[in-house]
C-alpha atoms as a PDB file:
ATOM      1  CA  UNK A   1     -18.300  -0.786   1.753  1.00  0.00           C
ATOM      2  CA  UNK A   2     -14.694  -2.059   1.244  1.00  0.00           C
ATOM      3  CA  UNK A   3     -12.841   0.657  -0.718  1.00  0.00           C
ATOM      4  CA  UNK A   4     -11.524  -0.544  -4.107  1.00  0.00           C
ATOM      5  CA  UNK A   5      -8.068  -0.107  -5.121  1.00  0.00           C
ATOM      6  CA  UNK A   6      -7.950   1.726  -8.760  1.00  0.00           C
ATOM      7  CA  UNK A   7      -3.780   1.581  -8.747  1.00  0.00           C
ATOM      8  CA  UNK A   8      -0.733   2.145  -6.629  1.00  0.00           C
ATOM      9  CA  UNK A   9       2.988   2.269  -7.253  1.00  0.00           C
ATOM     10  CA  UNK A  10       5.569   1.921  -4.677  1.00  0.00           C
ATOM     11  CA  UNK A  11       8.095   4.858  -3.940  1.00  0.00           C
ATOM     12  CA  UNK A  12      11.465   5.643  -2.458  1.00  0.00           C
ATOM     13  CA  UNK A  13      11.309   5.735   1.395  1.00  0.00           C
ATOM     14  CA  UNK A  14       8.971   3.097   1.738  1.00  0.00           C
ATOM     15  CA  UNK A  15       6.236   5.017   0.869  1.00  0.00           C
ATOM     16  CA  UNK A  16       2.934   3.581  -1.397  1.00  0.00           C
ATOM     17  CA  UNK A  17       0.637   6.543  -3.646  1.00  0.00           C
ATOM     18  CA  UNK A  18      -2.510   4.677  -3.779  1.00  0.00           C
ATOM     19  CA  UNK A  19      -5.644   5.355  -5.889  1.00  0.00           C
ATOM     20  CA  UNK A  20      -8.889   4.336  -5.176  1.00  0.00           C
ATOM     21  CA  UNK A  21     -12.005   3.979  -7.258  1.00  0.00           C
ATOM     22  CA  UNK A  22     -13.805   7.151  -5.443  1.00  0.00           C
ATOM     23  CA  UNK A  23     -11.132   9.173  -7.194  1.00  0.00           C
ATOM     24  CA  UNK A  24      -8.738   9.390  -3.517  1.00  0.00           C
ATOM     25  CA  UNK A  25      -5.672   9.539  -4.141  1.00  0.00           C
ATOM     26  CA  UNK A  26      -3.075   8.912  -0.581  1.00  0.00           C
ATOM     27  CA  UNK A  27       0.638   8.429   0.488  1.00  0.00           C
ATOM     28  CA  UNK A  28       0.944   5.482   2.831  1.00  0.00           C
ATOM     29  CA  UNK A  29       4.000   5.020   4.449  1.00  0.00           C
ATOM     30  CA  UNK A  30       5.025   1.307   5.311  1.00  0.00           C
ATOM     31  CA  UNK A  31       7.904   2.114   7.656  1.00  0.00           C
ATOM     32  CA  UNK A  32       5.797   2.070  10.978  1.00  0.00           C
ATOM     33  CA  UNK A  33       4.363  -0.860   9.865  1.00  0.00           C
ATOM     34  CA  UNK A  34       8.043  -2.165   8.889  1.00  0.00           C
ATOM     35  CA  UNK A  35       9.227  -1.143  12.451  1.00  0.00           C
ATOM     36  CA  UNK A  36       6.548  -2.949  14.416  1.00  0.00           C
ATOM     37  CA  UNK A  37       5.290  -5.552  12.430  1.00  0.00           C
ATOM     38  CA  UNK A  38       7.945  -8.748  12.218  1.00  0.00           C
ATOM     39  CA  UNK A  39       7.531 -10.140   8.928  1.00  0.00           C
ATOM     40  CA  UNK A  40       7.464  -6.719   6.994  1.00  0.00           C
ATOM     41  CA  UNK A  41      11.003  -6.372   7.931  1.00  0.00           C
ATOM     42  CA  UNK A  42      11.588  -8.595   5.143  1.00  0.00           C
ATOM     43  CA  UNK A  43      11.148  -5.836   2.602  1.00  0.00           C
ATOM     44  CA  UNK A  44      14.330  -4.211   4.230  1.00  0.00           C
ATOM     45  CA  UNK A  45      16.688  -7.347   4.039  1.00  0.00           C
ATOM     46  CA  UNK A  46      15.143  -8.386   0.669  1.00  0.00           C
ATOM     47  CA  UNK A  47      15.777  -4.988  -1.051  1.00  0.00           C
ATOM     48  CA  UNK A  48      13.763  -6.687  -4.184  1.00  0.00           C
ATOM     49  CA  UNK A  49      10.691  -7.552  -2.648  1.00  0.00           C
ATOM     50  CA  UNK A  50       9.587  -4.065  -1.810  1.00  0.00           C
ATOM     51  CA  UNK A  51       9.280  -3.415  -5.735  1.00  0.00           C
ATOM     52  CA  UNK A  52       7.259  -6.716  -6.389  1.00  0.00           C
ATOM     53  CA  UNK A  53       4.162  -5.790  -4.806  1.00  0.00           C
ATOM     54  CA  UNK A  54       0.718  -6.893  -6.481  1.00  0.00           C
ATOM     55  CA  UNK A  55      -2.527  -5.729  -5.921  1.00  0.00           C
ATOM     56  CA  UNK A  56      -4.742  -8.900  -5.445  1.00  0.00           C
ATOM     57  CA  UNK A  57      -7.829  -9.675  -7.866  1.00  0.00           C
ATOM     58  CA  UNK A  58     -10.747  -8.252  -5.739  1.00  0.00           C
ATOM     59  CA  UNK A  59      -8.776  -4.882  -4.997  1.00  0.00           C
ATOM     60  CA  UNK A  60      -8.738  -4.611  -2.050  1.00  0.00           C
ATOM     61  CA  UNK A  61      -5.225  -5.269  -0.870  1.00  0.00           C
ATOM     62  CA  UNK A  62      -1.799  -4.945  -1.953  1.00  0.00           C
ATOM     63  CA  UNK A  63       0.744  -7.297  -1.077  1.00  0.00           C
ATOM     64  CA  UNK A  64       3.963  -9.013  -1.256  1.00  0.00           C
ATOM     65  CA  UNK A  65       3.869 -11.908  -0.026  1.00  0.00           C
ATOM     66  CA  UNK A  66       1.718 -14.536   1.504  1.00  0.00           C
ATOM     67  CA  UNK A  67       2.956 -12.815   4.661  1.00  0.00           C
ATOM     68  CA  UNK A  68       3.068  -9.173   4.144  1.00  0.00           C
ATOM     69  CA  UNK A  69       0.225  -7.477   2.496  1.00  0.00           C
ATOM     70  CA  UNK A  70      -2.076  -4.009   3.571  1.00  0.00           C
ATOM     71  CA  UNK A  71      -6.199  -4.332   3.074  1.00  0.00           C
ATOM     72  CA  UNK A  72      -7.708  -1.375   1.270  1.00  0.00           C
ATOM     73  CA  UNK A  73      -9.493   0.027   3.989  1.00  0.00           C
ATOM     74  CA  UNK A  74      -6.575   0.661   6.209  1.00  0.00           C
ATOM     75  CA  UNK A  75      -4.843   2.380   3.514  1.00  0.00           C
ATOM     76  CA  UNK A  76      -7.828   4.077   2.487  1.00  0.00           C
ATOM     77  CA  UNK A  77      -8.330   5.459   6.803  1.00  0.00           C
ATOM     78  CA  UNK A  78      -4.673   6.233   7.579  1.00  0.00           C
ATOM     79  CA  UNK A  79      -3.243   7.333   4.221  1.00  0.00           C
ATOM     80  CA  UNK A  80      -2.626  10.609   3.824  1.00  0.00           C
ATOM     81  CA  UNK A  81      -4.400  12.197   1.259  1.00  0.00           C
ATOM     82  CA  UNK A  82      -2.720  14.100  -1.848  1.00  0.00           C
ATOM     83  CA  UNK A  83      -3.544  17.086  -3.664  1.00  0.00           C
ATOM     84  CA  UNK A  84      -4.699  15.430  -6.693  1.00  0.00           C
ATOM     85  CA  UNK A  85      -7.371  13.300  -6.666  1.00  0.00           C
ATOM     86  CA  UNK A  86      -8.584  11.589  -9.556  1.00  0.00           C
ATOM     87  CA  UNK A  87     -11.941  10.637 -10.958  1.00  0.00           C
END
């Protein structure tokens, strides 16, 4: 089962807090993926992009543009879970 995104909000230091609909709450920090990945070093030269990201209709990924976006289940397997976890 794909994991469903409930919300997110973006942070300082590149860093997404994602809900999910299971109540998991995680920190996911898009600077590796900034470092090895081509077109997310966009987000660093286009200091307003980072801000602009959208979770698409089904859920199940965030993204910025047509070339940069994260599916659900990778943040959902390498975020790192918080404290608080909501229902």
């Amino acid at each position: 089962m794909i994991p469903r995104i409930k919300s997110f909000e973006t942070n300082d230091n590149w860093k997404l807090t994602i809900v999910f609909d299971d109540g998991l709450c995680v920190s996911y920090d898009v600077k590796n993926d900034i470092d090895n990945i081509d077109d997310f070093k966009t987000l660093i030269s286009d200091t307003n992009l980072w801000n602009m990201a959208q979770l698409d209709t089904s859920r199940t990924c965030i993204y910025w543009n047509d070339r940069i976006d994260l599916p659900s289940d990778i943040l959902y397997e390498y975020g790192v879970p918080l404290s608080q976890n909501y229902k």
